[in-house]
C-alpha atoms as a PDB file:
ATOM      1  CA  UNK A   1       2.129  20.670 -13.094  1.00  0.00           C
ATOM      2  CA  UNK A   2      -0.718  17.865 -12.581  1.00  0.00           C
ATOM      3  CA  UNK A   3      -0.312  15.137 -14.678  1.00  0.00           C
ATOM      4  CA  UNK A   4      -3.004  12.742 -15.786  1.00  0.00           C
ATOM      5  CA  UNK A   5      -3.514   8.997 -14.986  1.00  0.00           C
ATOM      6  CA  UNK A   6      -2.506   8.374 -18.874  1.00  0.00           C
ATOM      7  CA  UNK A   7       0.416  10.358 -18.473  1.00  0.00           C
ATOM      8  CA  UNK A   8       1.560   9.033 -15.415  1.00  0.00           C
ATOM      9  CA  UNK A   9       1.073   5.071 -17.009  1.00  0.00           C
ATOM     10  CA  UNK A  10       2.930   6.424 -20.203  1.00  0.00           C
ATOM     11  CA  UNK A  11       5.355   7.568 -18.488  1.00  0.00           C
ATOM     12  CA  UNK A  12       6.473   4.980 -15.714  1.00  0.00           C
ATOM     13  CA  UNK A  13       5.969   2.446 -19.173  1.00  0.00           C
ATOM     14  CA  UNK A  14       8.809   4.265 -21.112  1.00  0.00           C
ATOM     15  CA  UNK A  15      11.373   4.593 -18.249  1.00  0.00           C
ATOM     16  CA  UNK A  16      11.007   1.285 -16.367  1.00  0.00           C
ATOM     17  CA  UNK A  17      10.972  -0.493 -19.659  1.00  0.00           C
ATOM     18  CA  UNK A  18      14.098   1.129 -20.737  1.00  0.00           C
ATOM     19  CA  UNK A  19      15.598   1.206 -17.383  1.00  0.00           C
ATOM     20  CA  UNK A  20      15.189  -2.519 -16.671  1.00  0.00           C
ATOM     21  CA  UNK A  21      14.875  -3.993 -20.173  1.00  0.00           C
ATOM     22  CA  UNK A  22      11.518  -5.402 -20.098  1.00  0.00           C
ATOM     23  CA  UNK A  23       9.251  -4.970 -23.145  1.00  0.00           C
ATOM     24  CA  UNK A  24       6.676  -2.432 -23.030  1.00  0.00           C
ATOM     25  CA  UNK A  25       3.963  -4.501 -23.255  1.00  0.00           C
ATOM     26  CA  UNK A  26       4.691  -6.974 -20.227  1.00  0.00           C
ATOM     27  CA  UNK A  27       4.190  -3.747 -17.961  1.00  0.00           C
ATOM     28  CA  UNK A  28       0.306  -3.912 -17.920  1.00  0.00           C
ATOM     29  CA  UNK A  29      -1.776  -2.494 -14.701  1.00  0.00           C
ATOM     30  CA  UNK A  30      -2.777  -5.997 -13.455  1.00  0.00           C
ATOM     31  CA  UNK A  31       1.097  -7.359 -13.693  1.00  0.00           C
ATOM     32  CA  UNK A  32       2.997  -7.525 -10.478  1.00  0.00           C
ATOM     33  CA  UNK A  33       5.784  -4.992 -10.444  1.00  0.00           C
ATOM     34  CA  UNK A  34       8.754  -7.129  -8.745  1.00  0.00           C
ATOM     35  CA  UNK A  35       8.182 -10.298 -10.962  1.00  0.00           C
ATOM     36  CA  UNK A  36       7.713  -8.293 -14.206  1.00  0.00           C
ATOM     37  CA  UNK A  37      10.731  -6.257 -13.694  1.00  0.00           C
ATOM     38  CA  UNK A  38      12.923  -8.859 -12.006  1.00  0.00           C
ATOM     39  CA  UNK A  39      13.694  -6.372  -9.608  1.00  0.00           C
ATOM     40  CA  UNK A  40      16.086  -7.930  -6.342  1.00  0.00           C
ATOM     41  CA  UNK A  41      17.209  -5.763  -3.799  1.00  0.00           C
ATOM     42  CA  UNK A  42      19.390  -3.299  -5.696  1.00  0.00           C
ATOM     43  CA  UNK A  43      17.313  -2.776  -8.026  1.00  0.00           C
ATOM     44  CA  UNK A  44      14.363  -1.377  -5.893  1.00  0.00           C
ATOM     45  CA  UNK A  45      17.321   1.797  -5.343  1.00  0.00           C
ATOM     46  CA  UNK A  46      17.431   2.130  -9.421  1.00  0.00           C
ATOM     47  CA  UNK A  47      13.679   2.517  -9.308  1.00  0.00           C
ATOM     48  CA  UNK A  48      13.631   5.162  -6.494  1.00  0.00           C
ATOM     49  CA  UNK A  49      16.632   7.139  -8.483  1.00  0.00           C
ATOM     50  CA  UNK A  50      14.279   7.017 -11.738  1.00  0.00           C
ATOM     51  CA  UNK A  51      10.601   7.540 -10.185  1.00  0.00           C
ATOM     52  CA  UNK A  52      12.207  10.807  -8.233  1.00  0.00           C
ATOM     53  CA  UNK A  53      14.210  11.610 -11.976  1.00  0.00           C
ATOM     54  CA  UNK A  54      10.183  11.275 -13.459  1.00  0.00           C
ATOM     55  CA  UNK A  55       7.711  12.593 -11.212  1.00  0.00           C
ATOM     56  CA  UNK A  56      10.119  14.787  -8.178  1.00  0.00           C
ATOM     57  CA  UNK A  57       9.406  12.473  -5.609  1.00  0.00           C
ATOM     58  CA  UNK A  58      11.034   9.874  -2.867  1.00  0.00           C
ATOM     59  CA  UNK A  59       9.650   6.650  -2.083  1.00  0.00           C
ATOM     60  CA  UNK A  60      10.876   4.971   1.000  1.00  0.00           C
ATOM     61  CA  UNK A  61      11.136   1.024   0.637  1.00  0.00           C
ATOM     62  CA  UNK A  62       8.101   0.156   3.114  1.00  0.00           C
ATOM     63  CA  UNK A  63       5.626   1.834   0.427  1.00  0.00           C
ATOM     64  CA  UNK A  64       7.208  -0.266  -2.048  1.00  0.00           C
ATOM     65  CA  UNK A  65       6.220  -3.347   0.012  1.00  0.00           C
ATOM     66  CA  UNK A  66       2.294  -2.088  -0.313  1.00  0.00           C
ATOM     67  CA  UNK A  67       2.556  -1.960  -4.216  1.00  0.00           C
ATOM     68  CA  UNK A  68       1.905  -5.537  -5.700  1.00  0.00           C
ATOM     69  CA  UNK A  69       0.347  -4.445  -9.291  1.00  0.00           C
ATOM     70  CA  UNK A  70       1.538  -1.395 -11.790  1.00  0.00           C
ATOM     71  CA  UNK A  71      -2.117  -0.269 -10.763  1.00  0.00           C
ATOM     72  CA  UNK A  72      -1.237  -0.135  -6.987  1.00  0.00           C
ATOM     73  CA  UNK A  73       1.660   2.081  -8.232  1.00  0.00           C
ATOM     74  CA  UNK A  74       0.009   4.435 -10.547  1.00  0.00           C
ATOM     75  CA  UNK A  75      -2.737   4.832  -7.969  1.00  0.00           C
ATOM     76  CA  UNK A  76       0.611   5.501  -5.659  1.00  0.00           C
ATOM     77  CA  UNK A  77       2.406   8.207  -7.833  1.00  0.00           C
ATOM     78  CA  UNK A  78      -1.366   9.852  -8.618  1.00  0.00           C
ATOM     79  CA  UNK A  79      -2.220  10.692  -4.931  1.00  0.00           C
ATOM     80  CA  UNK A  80       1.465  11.654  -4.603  1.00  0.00           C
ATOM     81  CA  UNK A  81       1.532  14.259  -6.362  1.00  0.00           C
ATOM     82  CA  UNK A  82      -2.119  15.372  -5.682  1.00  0.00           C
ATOM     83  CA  UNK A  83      -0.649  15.357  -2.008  1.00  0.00           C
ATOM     84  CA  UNK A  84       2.192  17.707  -3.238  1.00  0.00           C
ATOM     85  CA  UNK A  85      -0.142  20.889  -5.297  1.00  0.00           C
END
């Protein structure tokens, strides 16, 4: 199933805002993932358990380091599962 840009951004907005209790509208493509989400160590395992739950695929920690924005991690995700069709 290939799944749009918007769908991917709608997406990751529901579950990481409901997952980590942020509002909706803090997660914006410019904002930096780890200081909008508050995320410390354990919580970068919670976000590979609900990005595989979402889109059927494993990150490994040293790709986290390389996303800074929610853009970096769209763009991320997109060729991800462009990679996987």
């Amino acid at each position: 199933m290939s799944r749009t840009r918007q769908d991917i951004e709608a997406t990751t907005i529901k579950f990481l805002s409901e997952e980590f209790e942020v509002d909706p509208s803090a997660i914006t493509p410019d904002a930096p993932m780890k200081e909008t989400l508050a995320l410390d160590s354990l919580d970068y395992v919670d976000l590979v358990v609900v990005i595989e739950q979402n889109f059927g695929m494993k990150m490994k920690g040293d790709q986290f380091m390389k996303l800074i924005t929610f853009s970096d991690f769209y763009d991320h995700i997109e060729e991800e599962l462009a990679a996987k069709v």
